[in-house]
C-alpha atoms as a PDB file:
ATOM      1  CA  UNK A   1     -40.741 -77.943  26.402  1.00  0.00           C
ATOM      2  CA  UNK A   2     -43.922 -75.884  25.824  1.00  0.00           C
ATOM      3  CA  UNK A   3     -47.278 -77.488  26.754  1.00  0.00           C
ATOM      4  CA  UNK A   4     -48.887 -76.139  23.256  1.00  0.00           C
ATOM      5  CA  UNK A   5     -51.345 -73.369  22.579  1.00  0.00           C
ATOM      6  CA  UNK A   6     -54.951 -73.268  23.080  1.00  0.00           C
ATOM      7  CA  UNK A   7     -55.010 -69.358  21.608  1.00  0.00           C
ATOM      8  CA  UNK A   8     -55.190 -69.821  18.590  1.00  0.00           C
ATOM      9  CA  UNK A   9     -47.924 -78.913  -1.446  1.00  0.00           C
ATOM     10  CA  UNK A  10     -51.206 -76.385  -1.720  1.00  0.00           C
ATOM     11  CA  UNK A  11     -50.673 -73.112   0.001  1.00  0.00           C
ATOM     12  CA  UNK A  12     -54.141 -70.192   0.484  1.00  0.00           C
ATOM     13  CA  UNK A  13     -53.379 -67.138   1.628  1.00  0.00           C
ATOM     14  CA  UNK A  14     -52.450 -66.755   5.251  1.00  0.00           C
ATOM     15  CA  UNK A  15     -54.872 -65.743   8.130  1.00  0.00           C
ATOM     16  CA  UNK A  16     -54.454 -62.890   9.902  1.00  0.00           C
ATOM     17  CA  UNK A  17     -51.704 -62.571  12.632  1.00  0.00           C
ATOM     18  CA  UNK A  18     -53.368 -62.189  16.184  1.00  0.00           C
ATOM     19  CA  UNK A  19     -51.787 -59.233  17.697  1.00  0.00           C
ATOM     20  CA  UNK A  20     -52.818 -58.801  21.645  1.00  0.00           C
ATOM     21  CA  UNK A  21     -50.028 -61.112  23.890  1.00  0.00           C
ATOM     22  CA  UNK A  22     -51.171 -63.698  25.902  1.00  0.00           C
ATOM     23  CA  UNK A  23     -52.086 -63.719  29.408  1.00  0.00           C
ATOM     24  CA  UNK A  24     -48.844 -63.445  31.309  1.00  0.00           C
ATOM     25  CA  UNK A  25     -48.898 -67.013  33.082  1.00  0.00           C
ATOM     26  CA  UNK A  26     -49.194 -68.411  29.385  1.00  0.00           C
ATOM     27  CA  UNK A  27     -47.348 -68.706  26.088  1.00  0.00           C
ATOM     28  CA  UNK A  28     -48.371 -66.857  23.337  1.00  0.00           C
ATOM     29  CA  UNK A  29     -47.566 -64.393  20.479  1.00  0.00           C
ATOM     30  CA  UNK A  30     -45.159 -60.933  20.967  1.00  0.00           C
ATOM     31  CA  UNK A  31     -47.282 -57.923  21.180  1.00  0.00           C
ATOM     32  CA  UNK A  32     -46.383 -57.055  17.352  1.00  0.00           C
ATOM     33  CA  UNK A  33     -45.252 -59.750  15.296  1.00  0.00           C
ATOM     34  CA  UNK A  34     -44.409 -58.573  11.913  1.00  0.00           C
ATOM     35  CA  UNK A  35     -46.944 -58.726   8.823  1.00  0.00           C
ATOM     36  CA  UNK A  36     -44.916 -60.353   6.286  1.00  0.00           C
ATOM     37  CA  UNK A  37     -44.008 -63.770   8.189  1.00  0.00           C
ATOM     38  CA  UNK A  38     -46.542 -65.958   5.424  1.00  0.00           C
ATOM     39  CA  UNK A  39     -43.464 -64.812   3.303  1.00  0.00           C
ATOM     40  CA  UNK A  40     -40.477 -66.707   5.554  1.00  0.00           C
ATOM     41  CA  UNK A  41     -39.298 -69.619   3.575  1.00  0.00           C
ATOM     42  CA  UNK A  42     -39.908 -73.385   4.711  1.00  0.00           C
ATOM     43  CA  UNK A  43     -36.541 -74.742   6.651  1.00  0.00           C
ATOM     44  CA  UNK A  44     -34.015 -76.048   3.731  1.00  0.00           C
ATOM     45  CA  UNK A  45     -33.172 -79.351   4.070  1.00  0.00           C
ATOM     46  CA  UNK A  46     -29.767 -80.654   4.473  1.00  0.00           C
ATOM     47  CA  UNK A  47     -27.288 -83.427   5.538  1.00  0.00           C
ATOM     48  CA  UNK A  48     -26.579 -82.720   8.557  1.00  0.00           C
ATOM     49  CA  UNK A  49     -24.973 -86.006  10.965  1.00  0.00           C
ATOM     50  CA  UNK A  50     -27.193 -87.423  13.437  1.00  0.00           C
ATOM     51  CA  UNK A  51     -25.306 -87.856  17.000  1.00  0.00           C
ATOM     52  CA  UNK A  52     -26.148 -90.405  19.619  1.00  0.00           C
ATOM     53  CA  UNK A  53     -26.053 -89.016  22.705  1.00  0.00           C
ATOM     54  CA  UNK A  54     -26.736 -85.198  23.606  1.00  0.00           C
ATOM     55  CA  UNK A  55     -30.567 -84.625  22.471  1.00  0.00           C
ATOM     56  CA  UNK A  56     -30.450 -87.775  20.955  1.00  0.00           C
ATOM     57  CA  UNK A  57     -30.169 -90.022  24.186  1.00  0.00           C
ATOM     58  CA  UNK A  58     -33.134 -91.819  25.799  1.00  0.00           C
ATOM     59  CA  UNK A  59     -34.547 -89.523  28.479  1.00  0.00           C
ATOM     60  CA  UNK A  60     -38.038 -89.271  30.546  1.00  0.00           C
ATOM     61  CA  UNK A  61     -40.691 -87.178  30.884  1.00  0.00           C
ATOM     62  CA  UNK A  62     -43.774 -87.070  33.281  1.00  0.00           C
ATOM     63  CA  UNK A  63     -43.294 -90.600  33.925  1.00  0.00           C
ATOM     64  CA  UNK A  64     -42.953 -91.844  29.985  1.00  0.00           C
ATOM     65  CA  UNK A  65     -39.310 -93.344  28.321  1.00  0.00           C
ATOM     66  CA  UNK A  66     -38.428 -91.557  24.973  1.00  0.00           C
ATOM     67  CA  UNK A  67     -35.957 -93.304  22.744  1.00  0.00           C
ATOM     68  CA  UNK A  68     -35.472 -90.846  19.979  1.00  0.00           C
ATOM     69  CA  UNK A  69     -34.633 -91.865  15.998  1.00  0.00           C
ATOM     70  CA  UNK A  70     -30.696 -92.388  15.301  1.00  0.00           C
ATOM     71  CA  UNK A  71     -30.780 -93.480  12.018  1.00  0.00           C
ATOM     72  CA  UNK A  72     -32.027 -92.197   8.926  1.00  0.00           C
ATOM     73  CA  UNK A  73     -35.205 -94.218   8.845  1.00  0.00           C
ATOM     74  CA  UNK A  74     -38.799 -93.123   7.568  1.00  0.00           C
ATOM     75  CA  UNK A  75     -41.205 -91.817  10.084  1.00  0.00           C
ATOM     76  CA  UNK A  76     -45.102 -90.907   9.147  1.00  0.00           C
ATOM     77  CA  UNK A  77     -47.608 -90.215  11.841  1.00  0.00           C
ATOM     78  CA  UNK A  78     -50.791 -88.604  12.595  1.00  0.00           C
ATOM     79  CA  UNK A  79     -51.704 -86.581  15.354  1.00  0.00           C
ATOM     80  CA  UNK A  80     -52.176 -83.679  16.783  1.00  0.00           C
ATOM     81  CA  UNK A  81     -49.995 -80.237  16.432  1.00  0.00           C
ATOM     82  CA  UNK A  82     -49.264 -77.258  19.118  1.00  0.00           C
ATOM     83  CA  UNK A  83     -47.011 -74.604  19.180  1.00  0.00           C
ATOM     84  CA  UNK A  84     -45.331 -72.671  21.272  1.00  0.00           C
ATOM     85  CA  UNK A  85     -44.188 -68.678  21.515  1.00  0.00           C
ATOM     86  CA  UNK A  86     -42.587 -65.891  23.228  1.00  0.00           C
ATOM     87  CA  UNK A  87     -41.930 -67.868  26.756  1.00  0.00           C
ATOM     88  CA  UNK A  88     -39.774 -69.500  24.903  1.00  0.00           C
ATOM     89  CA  UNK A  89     -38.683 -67.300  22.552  1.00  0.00           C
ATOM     90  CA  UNK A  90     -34.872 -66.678  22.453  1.00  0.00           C
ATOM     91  CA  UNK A  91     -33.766 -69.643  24.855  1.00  0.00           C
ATOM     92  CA  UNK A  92     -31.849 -72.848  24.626  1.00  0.00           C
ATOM     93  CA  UNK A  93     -33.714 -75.645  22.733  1.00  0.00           C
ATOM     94  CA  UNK A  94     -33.028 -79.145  23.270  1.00  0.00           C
ATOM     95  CA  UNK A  95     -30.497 -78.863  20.316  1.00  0.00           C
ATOM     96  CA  UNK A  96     -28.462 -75.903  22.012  1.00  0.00           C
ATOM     97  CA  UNK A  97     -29.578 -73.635  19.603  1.00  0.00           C
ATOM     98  CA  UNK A  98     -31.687 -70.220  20.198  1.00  0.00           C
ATOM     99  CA  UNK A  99     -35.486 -70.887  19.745  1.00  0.00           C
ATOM    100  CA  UNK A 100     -36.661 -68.101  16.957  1.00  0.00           C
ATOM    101  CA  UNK A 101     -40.099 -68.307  17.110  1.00  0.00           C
ATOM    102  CA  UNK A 102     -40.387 -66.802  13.584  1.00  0.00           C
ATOM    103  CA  UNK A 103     -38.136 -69.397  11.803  1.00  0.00           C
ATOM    104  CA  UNK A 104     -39.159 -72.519  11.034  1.00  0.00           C
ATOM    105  CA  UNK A 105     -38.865 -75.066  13.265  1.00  0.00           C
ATOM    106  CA  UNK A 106     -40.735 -77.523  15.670  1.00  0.00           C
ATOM    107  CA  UNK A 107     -40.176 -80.147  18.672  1.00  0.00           C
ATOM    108  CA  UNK A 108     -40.810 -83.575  18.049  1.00  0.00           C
ATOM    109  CA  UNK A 109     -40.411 -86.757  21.134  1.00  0.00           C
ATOM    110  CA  UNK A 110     -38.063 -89.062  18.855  1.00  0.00           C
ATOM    111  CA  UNK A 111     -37.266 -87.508  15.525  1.00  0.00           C
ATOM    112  CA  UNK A 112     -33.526 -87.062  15.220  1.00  0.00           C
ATOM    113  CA  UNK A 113     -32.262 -83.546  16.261  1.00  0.00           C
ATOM    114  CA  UNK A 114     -31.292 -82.324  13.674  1.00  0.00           C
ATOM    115  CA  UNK A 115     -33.346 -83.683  10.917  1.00  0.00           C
ATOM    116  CA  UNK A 116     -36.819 -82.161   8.401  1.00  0.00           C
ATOM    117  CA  UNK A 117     -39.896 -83.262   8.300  1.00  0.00           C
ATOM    118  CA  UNK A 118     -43.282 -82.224   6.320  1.00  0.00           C
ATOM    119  CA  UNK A 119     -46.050 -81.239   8.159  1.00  0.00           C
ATOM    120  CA  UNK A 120     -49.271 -81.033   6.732  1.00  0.00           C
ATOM    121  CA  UNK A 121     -52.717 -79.325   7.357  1.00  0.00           C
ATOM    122  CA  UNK A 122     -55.335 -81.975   6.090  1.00  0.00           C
ATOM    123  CA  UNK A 123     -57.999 -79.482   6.896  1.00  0.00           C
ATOM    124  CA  UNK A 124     -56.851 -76.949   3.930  1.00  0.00           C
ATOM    125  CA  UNK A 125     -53.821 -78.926   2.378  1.00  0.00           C
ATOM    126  CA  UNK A 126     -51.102 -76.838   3.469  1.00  0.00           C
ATOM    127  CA  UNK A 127     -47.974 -78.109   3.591  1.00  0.00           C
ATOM    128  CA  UNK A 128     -44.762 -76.936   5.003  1.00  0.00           C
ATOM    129  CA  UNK A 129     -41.464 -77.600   5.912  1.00  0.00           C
ATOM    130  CA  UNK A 130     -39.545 -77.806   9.136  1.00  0.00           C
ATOM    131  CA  UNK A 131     -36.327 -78.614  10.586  1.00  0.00           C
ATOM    132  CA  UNK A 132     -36.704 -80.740  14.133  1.00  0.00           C
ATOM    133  CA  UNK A 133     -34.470 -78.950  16.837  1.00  0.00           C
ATOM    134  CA  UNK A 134     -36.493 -79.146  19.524  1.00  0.00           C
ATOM    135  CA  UNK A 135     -38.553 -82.226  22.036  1.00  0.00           C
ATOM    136  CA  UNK A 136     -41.650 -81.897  23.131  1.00  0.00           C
ATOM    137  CA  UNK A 137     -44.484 -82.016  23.305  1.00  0.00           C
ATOM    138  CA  UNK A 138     -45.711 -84.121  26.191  1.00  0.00           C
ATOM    139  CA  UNK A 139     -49.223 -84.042  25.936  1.00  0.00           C
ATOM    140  CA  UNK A 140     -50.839 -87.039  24.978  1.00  0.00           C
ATOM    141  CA  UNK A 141     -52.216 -87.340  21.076  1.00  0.00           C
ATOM    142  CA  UNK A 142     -49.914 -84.346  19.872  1.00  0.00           C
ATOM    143  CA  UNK A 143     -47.357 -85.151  17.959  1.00  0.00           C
ATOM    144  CA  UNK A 144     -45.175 -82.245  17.318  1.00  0.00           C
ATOM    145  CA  UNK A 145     -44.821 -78.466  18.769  1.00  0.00           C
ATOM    146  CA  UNK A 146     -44.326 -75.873  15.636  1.00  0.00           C
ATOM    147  CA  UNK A 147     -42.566 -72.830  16.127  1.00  0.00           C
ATOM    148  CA  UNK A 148     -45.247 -69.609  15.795  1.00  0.00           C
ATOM    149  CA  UNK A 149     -44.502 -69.055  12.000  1.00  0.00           C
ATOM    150  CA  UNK A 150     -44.609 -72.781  10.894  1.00  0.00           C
ATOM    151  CA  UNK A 151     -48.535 -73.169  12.685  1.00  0.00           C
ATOM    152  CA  UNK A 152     -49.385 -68.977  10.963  1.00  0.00           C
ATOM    153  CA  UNK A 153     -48.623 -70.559   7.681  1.00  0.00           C
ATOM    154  CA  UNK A 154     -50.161 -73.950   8.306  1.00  0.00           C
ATOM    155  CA  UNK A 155     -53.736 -71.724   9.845  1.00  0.00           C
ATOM    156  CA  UNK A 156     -52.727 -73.649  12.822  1.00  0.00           C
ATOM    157  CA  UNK A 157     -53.014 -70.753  15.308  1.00  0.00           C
ATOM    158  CA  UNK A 158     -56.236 -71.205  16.484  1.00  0.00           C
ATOM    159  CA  UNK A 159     -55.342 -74.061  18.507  1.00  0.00           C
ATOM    160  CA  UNK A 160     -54.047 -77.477  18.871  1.00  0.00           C
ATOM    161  CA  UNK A 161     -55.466 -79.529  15.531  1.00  0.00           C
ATOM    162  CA  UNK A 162     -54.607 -82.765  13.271  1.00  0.00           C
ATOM    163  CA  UNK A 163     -51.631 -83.066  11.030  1.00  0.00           C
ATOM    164  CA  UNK A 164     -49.888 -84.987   9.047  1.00  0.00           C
ATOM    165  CA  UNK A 165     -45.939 -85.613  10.057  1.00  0.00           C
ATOM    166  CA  UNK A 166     -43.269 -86.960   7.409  1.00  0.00           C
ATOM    167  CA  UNK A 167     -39.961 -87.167   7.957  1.00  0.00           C
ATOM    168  CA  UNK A 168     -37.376 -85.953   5.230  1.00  0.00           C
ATOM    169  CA  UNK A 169     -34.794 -88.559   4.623  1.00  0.00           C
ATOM    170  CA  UNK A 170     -31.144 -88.147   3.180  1.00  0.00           C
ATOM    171  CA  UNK A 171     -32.203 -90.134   0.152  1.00  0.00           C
ATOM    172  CA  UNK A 172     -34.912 -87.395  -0.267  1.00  0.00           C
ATOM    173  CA  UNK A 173     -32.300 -84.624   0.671  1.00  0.00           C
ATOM    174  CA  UNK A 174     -29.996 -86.226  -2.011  1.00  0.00           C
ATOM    175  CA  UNK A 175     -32.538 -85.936  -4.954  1.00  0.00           C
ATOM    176  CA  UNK A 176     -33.305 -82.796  -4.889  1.00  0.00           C
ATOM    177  CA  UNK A 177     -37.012 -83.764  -3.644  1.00  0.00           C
ATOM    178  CA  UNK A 178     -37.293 -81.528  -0.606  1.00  0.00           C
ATOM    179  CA  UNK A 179     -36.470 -78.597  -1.854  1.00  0.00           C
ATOM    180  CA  UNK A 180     -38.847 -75.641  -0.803  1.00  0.00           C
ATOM    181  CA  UNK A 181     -39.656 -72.661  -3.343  1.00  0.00           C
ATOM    182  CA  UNK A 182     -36.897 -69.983  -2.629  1.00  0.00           C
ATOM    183  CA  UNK A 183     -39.185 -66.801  -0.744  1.00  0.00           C
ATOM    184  CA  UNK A 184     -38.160 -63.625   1.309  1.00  0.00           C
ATOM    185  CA  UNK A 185     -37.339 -64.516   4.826  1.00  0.00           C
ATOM    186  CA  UNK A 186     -39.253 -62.004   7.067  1.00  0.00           C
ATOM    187  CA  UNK A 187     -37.531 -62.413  10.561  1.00  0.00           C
ATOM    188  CA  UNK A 188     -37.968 -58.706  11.448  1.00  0.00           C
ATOM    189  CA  UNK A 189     -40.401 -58.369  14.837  1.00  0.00           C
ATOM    190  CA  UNK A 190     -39.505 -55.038  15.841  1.00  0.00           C
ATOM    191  CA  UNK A 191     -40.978 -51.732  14.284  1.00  0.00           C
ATOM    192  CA  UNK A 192     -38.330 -50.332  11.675  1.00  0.00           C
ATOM    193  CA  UNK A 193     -37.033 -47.279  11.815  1.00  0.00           C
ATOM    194  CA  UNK A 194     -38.284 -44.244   9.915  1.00  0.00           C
ATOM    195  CA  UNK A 195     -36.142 -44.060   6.638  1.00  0.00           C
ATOM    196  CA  UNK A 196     -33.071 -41.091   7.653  1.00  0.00           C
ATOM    197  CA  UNK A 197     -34.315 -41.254  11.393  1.00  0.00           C
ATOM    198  CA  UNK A 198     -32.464 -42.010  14.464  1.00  0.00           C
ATOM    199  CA  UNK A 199     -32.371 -45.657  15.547  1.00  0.00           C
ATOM    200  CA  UNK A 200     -35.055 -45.124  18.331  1.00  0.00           C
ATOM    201  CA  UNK A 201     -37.743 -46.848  19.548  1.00  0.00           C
ATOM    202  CA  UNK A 202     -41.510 -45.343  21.344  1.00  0.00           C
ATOM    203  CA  UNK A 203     -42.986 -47.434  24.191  1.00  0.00           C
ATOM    204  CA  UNK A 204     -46.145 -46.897  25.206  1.00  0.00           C
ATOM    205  CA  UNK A 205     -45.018 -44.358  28.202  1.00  0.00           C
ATOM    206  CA  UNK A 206     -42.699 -42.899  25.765  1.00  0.00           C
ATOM    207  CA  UNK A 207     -39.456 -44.039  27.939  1.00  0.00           C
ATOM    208  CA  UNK A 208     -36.605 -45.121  25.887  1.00  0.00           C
ATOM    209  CA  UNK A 209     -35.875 -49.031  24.975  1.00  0.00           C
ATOM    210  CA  UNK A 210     -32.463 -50.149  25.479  1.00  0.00           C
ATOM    211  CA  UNK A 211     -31.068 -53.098  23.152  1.00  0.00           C
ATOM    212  CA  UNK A 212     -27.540 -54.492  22.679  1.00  0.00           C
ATOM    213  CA  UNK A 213     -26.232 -54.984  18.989  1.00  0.00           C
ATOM    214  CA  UNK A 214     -23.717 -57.324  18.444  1.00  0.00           C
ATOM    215  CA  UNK A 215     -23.461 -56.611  14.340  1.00  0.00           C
ATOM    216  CA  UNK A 216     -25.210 -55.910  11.222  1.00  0.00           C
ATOM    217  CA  UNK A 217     -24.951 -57.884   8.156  1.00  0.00           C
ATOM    218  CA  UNK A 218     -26.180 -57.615   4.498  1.00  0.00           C
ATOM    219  CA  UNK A 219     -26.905 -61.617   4.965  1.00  0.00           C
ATOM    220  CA  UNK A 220     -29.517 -63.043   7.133  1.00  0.00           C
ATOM    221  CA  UNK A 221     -26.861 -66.357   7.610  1.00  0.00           C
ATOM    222  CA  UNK A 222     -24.218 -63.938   8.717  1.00  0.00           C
ATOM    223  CA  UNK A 223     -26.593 -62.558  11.808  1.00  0.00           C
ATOM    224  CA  UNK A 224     -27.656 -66.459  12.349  1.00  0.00           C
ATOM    225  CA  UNK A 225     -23.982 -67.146  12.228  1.00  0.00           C
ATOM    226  CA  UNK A 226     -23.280 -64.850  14.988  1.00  0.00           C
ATOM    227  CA  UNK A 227     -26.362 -65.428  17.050  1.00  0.00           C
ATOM    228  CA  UNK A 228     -25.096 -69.217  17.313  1.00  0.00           C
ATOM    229  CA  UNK A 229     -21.868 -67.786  18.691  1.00  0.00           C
ATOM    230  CA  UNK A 230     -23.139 -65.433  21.400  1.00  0.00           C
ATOM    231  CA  UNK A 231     -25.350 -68.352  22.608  1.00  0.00           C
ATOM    232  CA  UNK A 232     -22.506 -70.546  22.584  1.00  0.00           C
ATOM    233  CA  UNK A 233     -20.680 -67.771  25.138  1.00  0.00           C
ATOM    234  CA  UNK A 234     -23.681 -67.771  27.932  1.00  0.00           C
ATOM    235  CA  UNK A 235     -26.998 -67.065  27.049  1.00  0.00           C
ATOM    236  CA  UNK A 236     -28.177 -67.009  30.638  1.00  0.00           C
ATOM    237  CA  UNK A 237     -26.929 -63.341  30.441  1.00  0.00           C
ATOM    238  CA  UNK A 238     -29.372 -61.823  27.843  1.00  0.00           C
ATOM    239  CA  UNK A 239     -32.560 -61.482  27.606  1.00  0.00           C
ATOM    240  CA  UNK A 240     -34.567 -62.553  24.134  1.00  0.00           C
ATOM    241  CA  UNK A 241     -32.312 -62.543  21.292  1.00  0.00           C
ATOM    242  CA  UNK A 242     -32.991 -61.794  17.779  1.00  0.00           C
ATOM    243  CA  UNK A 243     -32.372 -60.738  14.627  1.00  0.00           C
ATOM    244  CA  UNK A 244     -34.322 -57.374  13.014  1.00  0.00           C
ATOM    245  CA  UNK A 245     -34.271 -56.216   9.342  1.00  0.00           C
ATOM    246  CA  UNK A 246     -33.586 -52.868   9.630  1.00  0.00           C
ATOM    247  CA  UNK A 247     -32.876 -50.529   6.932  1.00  0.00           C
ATOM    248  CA  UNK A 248     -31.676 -53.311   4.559  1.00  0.00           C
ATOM    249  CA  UNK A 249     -29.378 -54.936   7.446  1.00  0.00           C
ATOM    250  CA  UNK A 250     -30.052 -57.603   9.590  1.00  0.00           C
ATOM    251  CA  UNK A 251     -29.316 -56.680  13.280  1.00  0.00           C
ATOM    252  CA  UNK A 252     -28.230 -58.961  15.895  1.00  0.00           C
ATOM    253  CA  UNK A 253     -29.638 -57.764  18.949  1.00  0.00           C
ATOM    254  CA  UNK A 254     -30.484 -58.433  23.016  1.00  0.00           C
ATOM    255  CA  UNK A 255     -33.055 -56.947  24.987  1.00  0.00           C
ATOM    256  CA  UNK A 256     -34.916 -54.808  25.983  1.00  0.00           C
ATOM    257  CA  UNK A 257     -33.010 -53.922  29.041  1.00  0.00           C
ATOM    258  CA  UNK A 258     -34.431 -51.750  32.023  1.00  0.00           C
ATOM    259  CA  UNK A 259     -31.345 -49.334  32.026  1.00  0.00           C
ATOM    260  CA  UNK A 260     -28.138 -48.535  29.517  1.00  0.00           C
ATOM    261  CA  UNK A 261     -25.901 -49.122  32.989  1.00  0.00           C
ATOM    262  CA  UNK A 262     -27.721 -52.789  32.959  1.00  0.00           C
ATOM    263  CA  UNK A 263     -27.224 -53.117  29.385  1.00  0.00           C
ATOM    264  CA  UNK A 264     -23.379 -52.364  29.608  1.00  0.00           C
ATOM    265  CA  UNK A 265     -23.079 -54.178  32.537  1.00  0.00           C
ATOM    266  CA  UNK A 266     -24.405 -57.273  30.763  1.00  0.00           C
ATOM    267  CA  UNK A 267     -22.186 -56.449  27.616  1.00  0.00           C
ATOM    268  CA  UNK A 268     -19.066 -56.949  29.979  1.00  0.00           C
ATOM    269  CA  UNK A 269     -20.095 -59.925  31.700  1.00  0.00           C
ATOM    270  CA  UNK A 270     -20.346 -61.623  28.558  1.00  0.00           C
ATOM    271  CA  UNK A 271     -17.294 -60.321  26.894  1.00  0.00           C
ATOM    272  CA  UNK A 272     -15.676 -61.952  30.055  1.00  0.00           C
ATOM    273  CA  UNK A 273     -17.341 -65.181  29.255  1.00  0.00           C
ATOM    274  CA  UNK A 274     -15.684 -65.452  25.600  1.00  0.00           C
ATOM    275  CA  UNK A 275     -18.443 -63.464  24.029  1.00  0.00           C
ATOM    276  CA  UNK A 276     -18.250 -60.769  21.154  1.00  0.00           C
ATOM    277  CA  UNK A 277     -18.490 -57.449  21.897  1.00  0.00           C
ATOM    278  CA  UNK A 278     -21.761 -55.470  21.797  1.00  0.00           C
ATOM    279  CA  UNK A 279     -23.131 -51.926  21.276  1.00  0.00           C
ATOM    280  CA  UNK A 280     -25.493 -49.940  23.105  1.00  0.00           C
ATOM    281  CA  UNK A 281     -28.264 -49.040  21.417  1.00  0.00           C
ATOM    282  CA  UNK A 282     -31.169 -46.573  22.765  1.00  0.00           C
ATOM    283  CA  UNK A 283     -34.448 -46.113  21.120  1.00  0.00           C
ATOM    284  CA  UNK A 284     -37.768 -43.927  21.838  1.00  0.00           C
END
């Protein structure tokens, strides 16, 4: 689980998004996050069973016994918050699912995977919402690691700093009390196309990027639906995978890839593991 950053309910508006990447021996931010991600909407609670076992056993780390939440008790704590970016953007969290460093989410020691908690800013009274899929982090005095998006609209950026941690409980879930204000999700991170132009992407040396796309969807939870099942098939094969609003669709896609014969090759290896198929897609 990431260490936690060093670079960087009453909602202000949001800070500006830092835009240069990290050293490369660090975590960080992409090179271009997108501008709208104050707009993605808090994590919606829901009742979702808590296992025991899986990420839900007790395990060690550094030395230190963890026995994680299996019950739907209260939790409060203070402490301090981290988060963590693009090293671990795309891969396996504790849950199994794909860490999306845009959606909101965060890593706690014990809370129950999956369960919600509030996190507050006591420092400007923000509030938000995430949903716990994650462990970490391990440092001592922090409390819980937010995904990129959840710390941006918390002004938590800047650096590790004190929250407030609450966990959501199913009697909460059942009233109707967590409920966060319905907003556009933003989960694009790649520069759209030009409206009528060809699906093609400039790098800086003006070589060609080279992306599979597994499907396009008019629904964000249809992409997420599909992203759960190519991760399912082997995600050791891709690279980061995403999903991009483009053009009104949201794209499933993985990459970039050096070549189109790499990016093929890849697309067969996973179709042989029980994975959908995928399309090549080259932009400049």
């Amino acid at each position: 689980m990431a260490l936690g950053m060093t670079g960087c309910a009453t909602r202000s508006p949001a800070p500006a998004l830092p835009t240069a990447p990290a050293p490369t021996d660090r975590d960080g931010p992409l090179p271009n996050p997108p501008a709208d991600l104050a707009r993605v909407p808090d994590a919606v609670p829901r009742l979702e069973p808590i296992r025991p076992g899986g990420p839900n056993k007790p395990y060690e780390v550094l030395g230190e016994r963890y026995e994680p939440l299996v019950t739907d008790a209260p939790y409060a704590e203070r402490g301090l918050a981290s988060w963590y970016g693009r090293k671990f953007h795309g891969r396996p969290t504790a849950s199994g699912e794909v860490y999306n460093m845009y959606a909101m989410t965060a890593a706690h020691a014990t809370l129950p995977i999956p369960s919600y908690a509030r996190v507050r800013n006591p420092a400007n009274g923000r509030e938000v919402i995430v949903r716990i899929n994650d462990r970490g982090p391990f440092h001592k005095g922090r409390i819980i690691d937010l995904s990129y998006t959840a710390a941006l609209k918390l002004d938590l950026l800047r650096g590790v700093a004190p929250v407030e941690v609450q966990r959501i409980t199913y009697a909460e879930i059942r009233a109707g009390l967590a409920t966060p204000a319905p907003t556009e999700p933003a989960p694009v991170y790649l520069p759209a196309a030009p409206p009528g132009g060809p699906e093609r992407e400039t790098t800086a040396g003006g070589a060609a990027t080279v992306w599979l796309q597994f499907g396009a969807f008019a629904r964000l939870d249809g992409a997420e639906a599909l992203r759960q099942r190519v991760a399912q098939a082997d995600l050791t094969l891709l690279p980061l995978l995403t999903v991009v609003r483009e053009a009104g669709l949201h794209r499933l896609r993985a990459g970039p890839f050096p070549s189109a014969d790499e990016a093929r090759a890849t697309a067969a290896r996973l179709r042989d593991a029980g994975g959908p198929e995928a399309t090549v897609i080259e932009r400049r």
